[in-house]
C-alpha atoms as a PDB file:
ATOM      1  CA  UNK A   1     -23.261   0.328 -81.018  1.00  0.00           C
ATOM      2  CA  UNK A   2     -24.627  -2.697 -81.965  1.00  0.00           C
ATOM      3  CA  UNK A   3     -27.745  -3.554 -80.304  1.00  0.00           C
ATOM      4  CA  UNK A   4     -27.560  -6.252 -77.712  1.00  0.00           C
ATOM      5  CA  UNK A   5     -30.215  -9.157 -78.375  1.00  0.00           C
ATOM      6  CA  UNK A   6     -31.632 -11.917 -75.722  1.00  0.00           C
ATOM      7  CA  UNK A   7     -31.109 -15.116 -77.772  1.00  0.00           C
ATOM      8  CA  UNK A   8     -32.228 -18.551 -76.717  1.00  0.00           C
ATOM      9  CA  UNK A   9     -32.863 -22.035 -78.266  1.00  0.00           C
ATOM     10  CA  UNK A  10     -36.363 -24.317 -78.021  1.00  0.00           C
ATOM     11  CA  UNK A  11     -34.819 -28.035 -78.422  1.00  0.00           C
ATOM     12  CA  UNK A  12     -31.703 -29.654 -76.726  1.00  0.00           C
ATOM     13  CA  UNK A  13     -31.144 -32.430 -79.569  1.00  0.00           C
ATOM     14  CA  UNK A  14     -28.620 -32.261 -81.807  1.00  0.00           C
ATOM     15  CA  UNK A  15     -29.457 -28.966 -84.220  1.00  0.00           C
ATOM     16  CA  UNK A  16     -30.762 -27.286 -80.519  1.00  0.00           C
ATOM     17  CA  UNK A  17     -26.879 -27.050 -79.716  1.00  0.00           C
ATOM     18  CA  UNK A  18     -25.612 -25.970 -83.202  1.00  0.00           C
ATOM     19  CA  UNK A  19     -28.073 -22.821 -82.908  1.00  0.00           C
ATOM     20  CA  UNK A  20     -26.787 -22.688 -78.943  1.00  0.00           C
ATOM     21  CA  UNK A  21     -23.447 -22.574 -80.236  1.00  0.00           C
ATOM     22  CA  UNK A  22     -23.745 -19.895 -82.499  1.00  0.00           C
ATOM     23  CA  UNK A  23     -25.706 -17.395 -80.406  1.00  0.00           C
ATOM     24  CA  UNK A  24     -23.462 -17.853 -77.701  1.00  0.00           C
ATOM     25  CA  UNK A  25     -20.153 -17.077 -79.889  1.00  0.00           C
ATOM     26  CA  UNK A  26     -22.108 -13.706 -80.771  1.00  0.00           C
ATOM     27  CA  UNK A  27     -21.266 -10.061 -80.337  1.00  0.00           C
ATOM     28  CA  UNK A  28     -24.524  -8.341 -79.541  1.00  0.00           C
ATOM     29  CA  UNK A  29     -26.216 -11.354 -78.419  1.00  0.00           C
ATOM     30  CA  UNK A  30     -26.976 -12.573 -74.936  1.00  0.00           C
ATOM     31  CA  UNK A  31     -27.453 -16.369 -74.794  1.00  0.00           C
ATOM     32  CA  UNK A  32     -30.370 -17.084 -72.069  1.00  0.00           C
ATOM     33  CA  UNK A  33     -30.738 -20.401 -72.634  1.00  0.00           C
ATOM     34  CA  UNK A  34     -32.350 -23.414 -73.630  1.00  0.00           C
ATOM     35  CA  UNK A  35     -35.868 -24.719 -73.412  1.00  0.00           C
ATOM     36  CA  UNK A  36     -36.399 -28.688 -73.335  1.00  0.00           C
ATOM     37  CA  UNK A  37     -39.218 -31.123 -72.060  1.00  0.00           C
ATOM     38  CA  UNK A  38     -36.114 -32.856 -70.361  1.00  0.00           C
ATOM     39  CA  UNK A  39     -34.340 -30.192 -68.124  1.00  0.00           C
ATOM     40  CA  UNK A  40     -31.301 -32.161 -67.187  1.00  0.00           C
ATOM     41  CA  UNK A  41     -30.810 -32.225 -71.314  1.00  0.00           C
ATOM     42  CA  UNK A  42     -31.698 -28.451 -71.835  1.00  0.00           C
ATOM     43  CA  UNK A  43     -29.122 -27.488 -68.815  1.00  0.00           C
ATOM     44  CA  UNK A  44     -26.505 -29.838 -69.868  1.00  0.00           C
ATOM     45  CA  UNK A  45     -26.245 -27.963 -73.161  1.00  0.00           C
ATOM     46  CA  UNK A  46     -26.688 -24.193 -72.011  1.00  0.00           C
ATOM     47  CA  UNK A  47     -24.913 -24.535 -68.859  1.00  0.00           C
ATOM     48  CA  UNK A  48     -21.261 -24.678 -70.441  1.00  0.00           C
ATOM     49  CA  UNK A  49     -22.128 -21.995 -73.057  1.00  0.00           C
ATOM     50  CA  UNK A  50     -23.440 -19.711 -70.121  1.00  0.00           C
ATOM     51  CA  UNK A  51     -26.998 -19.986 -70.288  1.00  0.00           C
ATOM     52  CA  UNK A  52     -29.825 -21.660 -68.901  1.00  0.00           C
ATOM     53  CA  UNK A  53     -31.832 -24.959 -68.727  1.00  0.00           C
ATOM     54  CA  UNK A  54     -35.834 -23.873 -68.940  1.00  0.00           C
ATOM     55  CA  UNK A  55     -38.292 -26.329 -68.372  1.00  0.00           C
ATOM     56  CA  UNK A  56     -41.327 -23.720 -68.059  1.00  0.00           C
ATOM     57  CA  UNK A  57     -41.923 -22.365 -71.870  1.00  0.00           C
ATOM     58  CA  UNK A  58     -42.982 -19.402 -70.573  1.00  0.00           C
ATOM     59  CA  UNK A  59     -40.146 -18.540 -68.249  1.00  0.00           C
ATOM     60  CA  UNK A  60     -38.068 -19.000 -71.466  1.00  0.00           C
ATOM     61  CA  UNK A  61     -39.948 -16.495 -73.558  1.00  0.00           C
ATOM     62  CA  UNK A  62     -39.742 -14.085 -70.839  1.00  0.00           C
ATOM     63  CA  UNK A  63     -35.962 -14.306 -70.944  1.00  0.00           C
ATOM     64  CA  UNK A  64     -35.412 -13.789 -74.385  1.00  0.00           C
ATOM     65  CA  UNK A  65     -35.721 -11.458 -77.633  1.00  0.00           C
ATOM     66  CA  UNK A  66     -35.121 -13.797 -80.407  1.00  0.00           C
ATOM     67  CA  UNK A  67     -35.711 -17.224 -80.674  1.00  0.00           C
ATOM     68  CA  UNK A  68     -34.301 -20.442 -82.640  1.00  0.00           C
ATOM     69  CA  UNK A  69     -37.051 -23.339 -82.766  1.00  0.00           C
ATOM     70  CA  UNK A  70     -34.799 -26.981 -83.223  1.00  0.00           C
ATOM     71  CA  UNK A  71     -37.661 -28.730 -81.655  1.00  0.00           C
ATOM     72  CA  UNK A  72     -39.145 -32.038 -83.477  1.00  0.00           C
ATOM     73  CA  UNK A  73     -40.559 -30.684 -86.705  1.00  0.00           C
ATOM     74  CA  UNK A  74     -44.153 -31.763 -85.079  1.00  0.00           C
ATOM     75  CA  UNK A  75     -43.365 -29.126 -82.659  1.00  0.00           C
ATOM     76  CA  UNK A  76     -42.769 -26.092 -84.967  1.00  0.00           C
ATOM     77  CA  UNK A  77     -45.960 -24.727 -85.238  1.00  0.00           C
ATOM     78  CA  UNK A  78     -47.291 -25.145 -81.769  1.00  0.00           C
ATOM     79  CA  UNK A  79     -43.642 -23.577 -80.563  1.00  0.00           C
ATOM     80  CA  UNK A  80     -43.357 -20.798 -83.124  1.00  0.00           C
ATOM     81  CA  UNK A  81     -46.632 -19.144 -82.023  1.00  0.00           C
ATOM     82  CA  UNK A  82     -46.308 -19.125 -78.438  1.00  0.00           C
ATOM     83  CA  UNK A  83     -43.045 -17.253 -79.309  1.00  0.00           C
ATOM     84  CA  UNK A  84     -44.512 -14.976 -81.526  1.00  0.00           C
ATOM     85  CA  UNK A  85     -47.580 -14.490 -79.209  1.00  0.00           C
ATOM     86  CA  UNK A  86     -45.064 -13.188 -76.480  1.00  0.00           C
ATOM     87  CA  UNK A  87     -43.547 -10.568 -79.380  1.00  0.00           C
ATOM     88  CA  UNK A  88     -40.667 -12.568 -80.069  1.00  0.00           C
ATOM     89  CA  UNK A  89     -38.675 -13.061 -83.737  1.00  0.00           C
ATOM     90  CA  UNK A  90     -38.645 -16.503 -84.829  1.00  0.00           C
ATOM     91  CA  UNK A  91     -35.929 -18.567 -86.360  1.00  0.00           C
ATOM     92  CA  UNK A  92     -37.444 -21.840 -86.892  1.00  0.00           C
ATOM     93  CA  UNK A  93     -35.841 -24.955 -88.485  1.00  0.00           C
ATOM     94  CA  UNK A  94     -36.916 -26.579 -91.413  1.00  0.00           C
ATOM     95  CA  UNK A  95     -39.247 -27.427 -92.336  1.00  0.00           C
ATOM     96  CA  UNK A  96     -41.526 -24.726 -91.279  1.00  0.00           C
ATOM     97  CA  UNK A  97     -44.399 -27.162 -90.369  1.00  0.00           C
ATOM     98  CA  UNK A  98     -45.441 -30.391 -91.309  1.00  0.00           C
ATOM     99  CA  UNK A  99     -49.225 -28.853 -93.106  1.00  0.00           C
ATOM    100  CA  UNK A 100     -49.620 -25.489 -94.803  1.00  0.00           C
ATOM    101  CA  UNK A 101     -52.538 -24.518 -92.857  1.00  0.00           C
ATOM    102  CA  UNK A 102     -50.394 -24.144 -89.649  1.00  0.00           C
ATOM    103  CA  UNK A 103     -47.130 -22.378 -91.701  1.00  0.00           C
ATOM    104  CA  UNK A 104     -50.138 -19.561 -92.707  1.00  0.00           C
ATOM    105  CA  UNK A 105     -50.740 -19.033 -89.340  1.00  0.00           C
ATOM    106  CA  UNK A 106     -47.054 -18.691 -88.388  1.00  0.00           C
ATOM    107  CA  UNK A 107     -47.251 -16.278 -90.730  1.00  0.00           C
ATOM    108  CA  UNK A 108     -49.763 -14.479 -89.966  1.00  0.00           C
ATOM    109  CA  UNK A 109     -48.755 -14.069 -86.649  1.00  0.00           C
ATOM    110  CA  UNK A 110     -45.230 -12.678 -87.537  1.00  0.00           C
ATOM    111  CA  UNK A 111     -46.981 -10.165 -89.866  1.00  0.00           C
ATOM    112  CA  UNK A 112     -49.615  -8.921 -87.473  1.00  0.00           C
ATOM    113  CA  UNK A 113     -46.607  -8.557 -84.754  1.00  0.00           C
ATOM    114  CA  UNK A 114     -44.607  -6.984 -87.290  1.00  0.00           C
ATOM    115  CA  UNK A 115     -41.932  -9.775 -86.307  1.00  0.00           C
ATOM    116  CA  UNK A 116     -39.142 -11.564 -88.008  1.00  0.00           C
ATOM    117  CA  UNK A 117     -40.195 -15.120 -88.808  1.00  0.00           C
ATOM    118  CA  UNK A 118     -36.977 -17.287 -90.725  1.00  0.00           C
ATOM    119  CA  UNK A 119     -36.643 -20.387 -91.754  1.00  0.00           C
ATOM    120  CA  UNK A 120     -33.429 -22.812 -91.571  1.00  0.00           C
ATOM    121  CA  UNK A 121     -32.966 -23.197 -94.980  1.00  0.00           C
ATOM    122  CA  UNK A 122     -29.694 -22.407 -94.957  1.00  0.00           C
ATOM    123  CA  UNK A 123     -28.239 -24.149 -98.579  1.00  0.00           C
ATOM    124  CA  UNK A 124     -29.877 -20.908 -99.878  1.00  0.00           C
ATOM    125  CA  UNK A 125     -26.972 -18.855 -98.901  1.00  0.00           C
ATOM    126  CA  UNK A 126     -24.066 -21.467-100.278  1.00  0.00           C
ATOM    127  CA  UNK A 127     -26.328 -20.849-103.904  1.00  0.00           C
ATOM    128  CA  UNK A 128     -25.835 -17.586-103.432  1.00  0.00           C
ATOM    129  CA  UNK A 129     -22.217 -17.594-102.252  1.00  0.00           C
ATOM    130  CA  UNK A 130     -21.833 -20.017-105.706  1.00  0.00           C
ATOM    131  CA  UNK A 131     -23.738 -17.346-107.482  1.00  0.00           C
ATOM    132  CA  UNK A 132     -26.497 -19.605-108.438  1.00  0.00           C
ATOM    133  CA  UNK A 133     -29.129 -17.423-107.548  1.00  0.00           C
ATOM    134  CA  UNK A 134     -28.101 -14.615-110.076  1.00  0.00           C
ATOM    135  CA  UNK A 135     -27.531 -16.943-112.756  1.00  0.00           C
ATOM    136  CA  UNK A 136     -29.409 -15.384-116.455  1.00  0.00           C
ATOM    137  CA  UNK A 137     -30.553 -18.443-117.476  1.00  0.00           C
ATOM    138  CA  UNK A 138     -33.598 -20.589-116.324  1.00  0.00           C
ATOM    139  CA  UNK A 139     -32.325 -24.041-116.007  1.00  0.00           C
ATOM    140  CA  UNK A 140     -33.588 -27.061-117.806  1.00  0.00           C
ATOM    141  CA  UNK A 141     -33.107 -29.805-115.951  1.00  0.00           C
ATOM    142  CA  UNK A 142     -31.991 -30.398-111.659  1.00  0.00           C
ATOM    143  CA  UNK A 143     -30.871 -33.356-110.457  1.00  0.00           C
ATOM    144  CA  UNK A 144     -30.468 -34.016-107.009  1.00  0.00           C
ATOM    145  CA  UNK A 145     -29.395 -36.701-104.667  1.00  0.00           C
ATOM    146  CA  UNK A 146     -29.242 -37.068-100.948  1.00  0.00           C
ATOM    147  CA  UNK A 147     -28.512 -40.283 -98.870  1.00  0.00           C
ATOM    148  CA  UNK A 148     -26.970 -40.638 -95.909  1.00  0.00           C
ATOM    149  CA  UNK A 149     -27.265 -43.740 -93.142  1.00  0.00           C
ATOM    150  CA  UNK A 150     -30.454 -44.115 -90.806  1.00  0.00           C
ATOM    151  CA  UNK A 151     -30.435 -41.796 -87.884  1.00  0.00           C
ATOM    152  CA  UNK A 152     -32.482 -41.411 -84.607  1.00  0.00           C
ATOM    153  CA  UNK A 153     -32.747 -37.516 -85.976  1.00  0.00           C
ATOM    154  CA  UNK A 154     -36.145 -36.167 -87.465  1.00  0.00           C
ATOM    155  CA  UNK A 155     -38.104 -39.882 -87.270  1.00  0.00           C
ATOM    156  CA  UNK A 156     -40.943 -37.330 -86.701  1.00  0.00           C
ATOM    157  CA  UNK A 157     -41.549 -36.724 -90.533  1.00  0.00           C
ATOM    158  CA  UNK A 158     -40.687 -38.237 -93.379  1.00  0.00           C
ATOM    159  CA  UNK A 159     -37.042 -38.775 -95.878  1.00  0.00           C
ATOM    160  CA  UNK A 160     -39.305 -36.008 -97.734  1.00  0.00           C
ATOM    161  CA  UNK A 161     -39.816 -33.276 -95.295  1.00  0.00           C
ATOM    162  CA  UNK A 162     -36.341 -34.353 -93.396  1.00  0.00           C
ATOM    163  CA  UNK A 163     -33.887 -34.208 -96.868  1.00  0.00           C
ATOM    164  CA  UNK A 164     -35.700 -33.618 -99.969  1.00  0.00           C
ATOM    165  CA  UNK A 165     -37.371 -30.387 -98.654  1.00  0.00           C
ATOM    166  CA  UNK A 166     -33.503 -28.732 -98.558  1.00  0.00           C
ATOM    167  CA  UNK A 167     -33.288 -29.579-102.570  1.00  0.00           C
ATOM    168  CA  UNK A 168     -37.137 -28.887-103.214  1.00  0.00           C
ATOM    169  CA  UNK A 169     -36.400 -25.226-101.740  1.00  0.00           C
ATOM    170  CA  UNK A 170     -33.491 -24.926-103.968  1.00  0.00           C
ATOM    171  CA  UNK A 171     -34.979 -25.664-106.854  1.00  0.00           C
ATOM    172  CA  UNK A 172     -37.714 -22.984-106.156  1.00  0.00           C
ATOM    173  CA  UNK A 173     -34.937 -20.408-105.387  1.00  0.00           C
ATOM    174  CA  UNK A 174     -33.579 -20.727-109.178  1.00  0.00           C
ATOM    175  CA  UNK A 175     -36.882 -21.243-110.933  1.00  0.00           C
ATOM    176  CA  UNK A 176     -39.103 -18.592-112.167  1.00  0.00           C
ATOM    177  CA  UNK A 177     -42.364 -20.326-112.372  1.00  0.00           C
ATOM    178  CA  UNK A 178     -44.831 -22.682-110.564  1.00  0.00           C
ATOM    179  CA  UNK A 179     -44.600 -26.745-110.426  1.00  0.00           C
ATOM    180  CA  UNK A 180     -47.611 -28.210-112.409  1.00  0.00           C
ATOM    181  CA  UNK A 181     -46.951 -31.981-111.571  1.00  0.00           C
ATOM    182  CA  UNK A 182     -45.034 -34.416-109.342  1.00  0.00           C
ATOM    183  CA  UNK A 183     -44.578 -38.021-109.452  1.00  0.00           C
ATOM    184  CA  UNK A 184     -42.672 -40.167-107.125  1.00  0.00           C
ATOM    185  CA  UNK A 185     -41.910 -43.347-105.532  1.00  0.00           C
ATOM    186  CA  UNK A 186     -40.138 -44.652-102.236  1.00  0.00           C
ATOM    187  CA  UNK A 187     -39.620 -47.372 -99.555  1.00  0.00           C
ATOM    188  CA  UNK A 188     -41.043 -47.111 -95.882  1.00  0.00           C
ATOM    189  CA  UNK A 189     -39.106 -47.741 -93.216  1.00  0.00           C
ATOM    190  CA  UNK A 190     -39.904 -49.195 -89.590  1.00  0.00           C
ATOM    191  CA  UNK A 191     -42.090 -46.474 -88.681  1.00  0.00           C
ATOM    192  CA  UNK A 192     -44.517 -46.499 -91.231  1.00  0.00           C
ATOM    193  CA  UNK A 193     -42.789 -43.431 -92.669  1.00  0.00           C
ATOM    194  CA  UNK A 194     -41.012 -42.438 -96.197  1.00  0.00           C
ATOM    195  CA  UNK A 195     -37.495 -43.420 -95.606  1.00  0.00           C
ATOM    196  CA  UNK A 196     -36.200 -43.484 -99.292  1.00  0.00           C
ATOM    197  CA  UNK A 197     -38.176 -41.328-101.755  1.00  0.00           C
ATOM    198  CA  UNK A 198     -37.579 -40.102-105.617  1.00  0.00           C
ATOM    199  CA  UNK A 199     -39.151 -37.767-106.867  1.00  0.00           C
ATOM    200  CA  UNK A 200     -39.922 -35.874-110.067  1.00  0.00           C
ATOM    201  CA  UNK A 201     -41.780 -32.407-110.508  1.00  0.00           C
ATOM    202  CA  UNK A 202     -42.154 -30.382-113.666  1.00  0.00           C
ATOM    203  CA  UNK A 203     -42.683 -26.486-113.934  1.00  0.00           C
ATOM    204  CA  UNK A 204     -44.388 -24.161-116.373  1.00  0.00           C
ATOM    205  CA  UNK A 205     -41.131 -23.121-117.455  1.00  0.00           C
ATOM    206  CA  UNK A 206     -40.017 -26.226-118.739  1.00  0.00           C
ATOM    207  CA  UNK A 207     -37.644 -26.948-116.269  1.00  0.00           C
ATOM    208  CA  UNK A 208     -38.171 -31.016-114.802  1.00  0.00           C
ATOM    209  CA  UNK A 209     -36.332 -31.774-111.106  1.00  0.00           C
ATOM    210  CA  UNK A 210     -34.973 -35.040-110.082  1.00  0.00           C
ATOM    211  CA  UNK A 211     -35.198 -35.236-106.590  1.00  0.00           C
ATOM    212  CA  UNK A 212     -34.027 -38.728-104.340  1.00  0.00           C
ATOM    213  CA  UNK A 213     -33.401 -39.079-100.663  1.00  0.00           C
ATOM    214  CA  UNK A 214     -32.815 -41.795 -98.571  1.00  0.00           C
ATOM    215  CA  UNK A 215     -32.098 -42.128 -94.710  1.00  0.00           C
ATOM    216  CA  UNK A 216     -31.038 -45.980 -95.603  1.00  0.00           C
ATOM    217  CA  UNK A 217     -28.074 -45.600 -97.384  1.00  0.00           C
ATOM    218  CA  UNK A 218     -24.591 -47.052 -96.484  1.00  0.00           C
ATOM    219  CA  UNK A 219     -22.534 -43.914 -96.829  1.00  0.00           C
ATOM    220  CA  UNK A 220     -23.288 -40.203 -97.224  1.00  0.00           C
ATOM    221  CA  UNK A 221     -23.751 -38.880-100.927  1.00  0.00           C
ATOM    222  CA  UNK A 222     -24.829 -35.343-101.677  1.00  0.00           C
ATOM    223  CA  UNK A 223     -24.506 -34.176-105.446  1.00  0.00           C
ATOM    224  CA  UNK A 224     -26.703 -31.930-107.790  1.00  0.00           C
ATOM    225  CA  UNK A 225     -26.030 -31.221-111.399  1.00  0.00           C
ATOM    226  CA  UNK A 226     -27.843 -28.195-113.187  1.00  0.00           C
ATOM    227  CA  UNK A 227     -28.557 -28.166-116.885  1.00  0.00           C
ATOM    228  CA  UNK A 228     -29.164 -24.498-118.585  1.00  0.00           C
ATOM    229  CA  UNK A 229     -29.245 -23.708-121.705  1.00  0.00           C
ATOM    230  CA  UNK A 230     -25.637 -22.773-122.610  1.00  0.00           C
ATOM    231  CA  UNK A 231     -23.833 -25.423-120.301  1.00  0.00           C
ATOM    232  CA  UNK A 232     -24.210 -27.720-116.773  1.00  0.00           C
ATOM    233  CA  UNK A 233     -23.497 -27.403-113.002  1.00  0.00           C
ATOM    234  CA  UNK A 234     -22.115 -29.973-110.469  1.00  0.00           C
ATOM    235  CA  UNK A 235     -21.641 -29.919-107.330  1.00  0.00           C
ATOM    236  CA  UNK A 236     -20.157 -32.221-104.726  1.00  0.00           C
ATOM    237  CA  UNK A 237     -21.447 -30.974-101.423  1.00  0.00           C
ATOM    238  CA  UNK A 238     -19.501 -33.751 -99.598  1.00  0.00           C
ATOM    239  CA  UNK A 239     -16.065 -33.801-101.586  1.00  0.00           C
ATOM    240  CA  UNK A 240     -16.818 -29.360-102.119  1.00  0.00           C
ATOM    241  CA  UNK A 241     -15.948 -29.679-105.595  1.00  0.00           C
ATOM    242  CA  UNK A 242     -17.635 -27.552-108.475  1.00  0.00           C
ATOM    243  CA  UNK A 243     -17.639 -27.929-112.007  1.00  0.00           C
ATOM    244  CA  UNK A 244     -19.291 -25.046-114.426  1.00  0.00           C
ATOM    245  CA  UNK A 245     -19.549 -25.320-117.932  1.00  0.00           C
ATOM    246  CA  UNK A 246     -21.371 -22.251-118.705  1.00  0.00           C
ATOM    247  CA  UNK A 247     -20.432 -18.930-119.321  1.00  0.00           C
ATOM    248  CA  UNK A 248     -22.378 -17.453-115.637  1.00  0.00           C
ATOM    249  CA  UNK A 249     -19.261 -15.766-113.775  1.00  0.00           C
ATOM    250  CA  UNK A 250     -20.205 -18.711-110.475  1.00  0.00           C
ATOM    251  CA  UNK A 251     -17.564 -18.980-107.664  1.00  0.00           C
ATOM    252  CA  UNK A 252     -16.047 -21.878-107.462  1.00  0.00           C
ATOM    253  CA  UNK A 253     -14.148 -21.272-104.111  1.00  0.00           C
ATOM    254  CA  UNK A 254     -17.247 -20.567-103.015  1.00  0.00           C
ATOM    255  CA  UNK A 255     -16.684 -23.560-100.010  1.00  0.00           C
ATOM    256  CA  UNK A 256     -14.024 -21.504 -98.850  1.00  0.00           C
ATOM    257  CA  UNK A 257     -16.787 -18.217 -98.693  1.00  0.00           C
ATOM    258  CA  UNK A 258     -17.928 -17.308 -95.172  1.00  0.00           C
ATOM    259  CA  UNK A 259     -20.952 -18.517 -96.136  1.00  0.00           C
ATOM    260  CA  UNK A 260     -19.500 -21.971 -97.272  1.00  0.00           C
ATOM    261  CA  UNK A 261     -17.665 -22.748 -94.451  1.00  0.00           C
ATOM    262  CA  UNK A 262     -20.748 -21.435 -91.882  1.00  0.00           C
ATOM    263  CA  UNK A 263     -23.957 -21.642 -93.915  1.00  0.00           C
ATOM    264  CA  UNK A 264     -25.611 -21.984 -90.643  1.00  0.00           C
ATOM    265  CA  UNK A 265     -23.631 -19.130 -89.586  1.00  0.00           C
ATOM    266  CA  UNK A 266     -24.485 -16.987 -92.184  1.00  0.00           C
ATOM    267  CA  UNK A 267     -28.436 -17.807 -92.292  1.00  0.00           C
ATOM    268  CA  UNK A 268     -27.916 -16.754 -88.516  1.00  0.00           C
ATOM    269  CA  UNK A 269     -26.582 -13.763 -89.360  1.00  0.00           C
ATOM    270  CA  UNK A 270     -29.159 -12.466 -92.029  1.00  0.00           C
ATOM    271  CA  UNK A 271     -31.521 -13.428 -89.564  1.00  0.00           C
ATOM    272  CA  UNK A 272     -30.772 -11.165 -86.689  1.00  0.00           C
ATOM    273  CA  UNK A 273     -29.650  -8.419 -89.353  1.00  0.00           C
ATOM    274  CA  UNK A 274     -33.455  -8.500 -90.383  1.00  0.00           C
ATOM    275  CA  UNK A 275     -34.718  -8.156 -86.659  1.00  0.00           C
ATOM    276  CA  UNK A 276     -32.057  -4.966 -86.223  1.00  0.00           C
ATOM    277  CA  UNK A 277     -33.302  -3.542 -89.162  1.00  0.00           C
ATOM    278  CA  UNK A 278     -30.203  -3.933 -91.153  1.00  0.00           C
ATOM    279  CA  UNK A 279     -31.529  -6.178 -93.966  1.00  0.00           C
ATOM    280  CA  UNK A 280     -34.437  -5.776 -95.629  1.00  0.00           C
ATOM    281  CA  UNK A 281     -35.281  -9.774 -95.033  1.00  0.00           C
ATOM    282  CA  UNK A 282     -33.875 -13.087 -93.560  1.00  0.00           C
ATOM    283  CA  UNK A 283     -32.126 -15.133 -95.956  1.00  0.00           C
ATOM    284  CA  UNK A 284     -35.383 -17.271 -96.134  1.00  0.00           C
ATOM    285  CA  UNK A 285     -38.198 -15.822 -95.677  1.00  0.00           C
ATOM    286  CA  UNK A 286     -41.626 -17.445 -94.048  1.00  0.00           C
ATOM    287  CA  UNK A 287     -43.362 -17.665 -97.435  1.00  0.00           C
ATOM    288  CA  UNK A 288     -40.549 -19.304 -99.276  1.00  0.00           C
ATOM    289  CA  UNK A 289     -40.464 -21.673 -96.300  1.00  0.00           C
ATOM    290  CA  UNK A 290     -44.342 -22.347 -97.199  1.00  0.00           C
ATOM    291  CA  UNK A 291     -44.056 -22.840-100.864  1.00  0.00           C
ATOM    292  CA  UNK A 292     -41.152 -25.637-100.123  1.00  0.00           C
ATOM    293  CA  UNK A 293     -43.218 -27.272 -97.507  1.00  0.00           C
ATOM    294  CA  UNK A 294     -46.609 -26.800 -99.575  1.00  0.00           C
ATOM    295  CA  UNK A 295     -44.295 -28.654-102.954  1.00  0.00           C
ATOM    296  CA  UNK A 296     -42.668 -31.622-100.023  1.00  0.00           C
ATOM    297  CA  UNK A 297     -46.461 -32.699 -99.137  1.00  0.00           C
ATOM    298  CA  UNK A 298     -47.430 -32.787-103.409  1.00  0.00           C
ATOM    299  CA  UNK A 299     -44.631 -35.241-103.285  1.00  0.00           C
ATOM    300  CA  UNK A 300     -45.478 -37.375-100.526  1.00  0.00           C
ATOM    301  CA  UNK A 301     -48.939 -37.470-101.658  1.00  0.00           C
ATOM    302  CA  UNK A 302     -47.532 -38.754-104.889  1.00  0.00           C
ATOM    303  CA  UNK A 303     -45.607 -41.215-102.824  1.00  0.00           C
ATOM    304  CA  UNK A 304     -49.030 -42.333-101.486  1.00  0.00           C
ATOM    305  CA  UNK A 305     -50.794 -42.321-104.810  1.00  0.00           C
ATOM    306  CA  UNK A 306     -47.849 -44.329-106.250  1.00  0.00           C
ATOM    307  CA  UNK A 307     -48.174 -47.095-103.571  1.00  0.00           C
END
């Protein structure tokens, strides 16, 4: 019998009620509730799903085994180890942190508690339904774009750590060696913060990545086009179409996958099959999470240098 596990969610926004969603459609998971700053919002989302509003963090850890972190990304760290301090496993969205220094210590925390710390990287699995991950050739050349319209969502941090982290992260999963530079340039927005941002990074293998975000655009574009050795990649993420020129047996029904349809779902999934002891790892793991953040501030720092 499957092992039933105390889930709850840290954050009411908008990503706090995906992660509610999904624990609460669960078999072998309890949904306790949600923790918020504002009560009224934390109970209005757990209340139909059969859980609680908590306004006392500590209540909240008390009443649950596993925890998903959708807090402001400012948040994370603080959040994450008072969860892992009460022996909880952590499922915290991206990005990890906003500096490396406090991602180490969410680390180190999970490590010395023998706990399961994930991050919400969840594109990782639609590579992998696609095959990408297993692919035999190092790629030459990734080109990424991301726009969408301005949203009240993740004003916290930067178009970098909000939207070019999830390509950044990707682009780590299917190289084999280290970045050596980044450049980049980019508009502010109200705030003061990176809004728009392009970047370019180059690793030891060759391999250069395009990278450009913005949280100003008109209409939502998401595309990426991979160039290997033997043939090219690209992928529509919003229209779901794939094209593959190369000979690497990829799936190109791959949106119709579990993992396509649910990536969320199926980052989830590994993520609680890690804290059973049924998988060997979450689908991201804590230090992949690092590396991606570690490689977001290089580029922002470019950004500044570029100014």
């Amino acid at each position: 019998m499957v092992e039933t596990l105390r889930a709850g969610v840290i954050g009411a926004g908008v990503f706090g009620g995906y992660h509610a969603r999904q624990y609460a459609g669960r078999v072998g998971i309890s949904f306790s509730g949600v923790f918020d700053v504002h009560p009224d919002r934390a109970a209005k989302l757990a209340m139909p799903l059969g859980g609680r509003g908590f306004s006392d963090l500590d209540a909240f850890l008390d009443a649950v085994d596993v925890v998903t972190i959708a807090s402001p990304a400012t948040y994370h760290a603080e959040q994450a180890l008072a969860a892992l301090a009460a022996g909880k496993h952590v499922y915290v969205e991206k990005p990890i942190g906003v500096s490396v220094a406090d991602a180490e210590r969410m680390r180190n925390a999970a490590d010395a508690g023998q706990l399961v710390l994930a991050c919400g990287h969840q594109e990782r699995v639609v590579f992998r339904a696609m095959g990408l991950l297993d692919a035999p050739e190092q790629p030459l050349l990734l080109e990424a774009v991301r726009h969408g319209p301005s949203s009240p969502r993740s004003q916290d941090v930067s178009a970098v750590l909000d939207l070019m982290i999830h390509d950044i992260d990707l682009v780590l999963a299917v190289s084999s060696s280290d970045a050596v530079t980044a450049e980049g340039d980019g508009v502010r927005g109200p705030n003061g913060v990176w809004d728009q941002a392009r970047a370019e990074i180059t690793f030891e293998s060759g391999l250069t990545a395009v990278l450009d975000v913005s949280r100003l655009a008109p209409a939502r574009r998401r595309t990426m086009r991979i160039v290997y050795p033997s043939g090219e990649v690209e992928i529509d993420f919003v229209a779901r179409t794939f094209r593959n020129s190369t000979a690497f047996p990829l799936n190109a029904g791959f949106a119709d996958t579990p993992a396509g349809t649910d990536p969320l779902g199926a980052s989830i999934d590994a993520f609680l099959g890690a804290v059973r002891g049924e998988a060997d790892r979450p689908a991201v793991t804590a230090g992949e999470a690092i590396a991606a953040l570690d490689l977001a501030l290089a580029v922002e720092q470019a950004l500044e240098d570029a100014a």
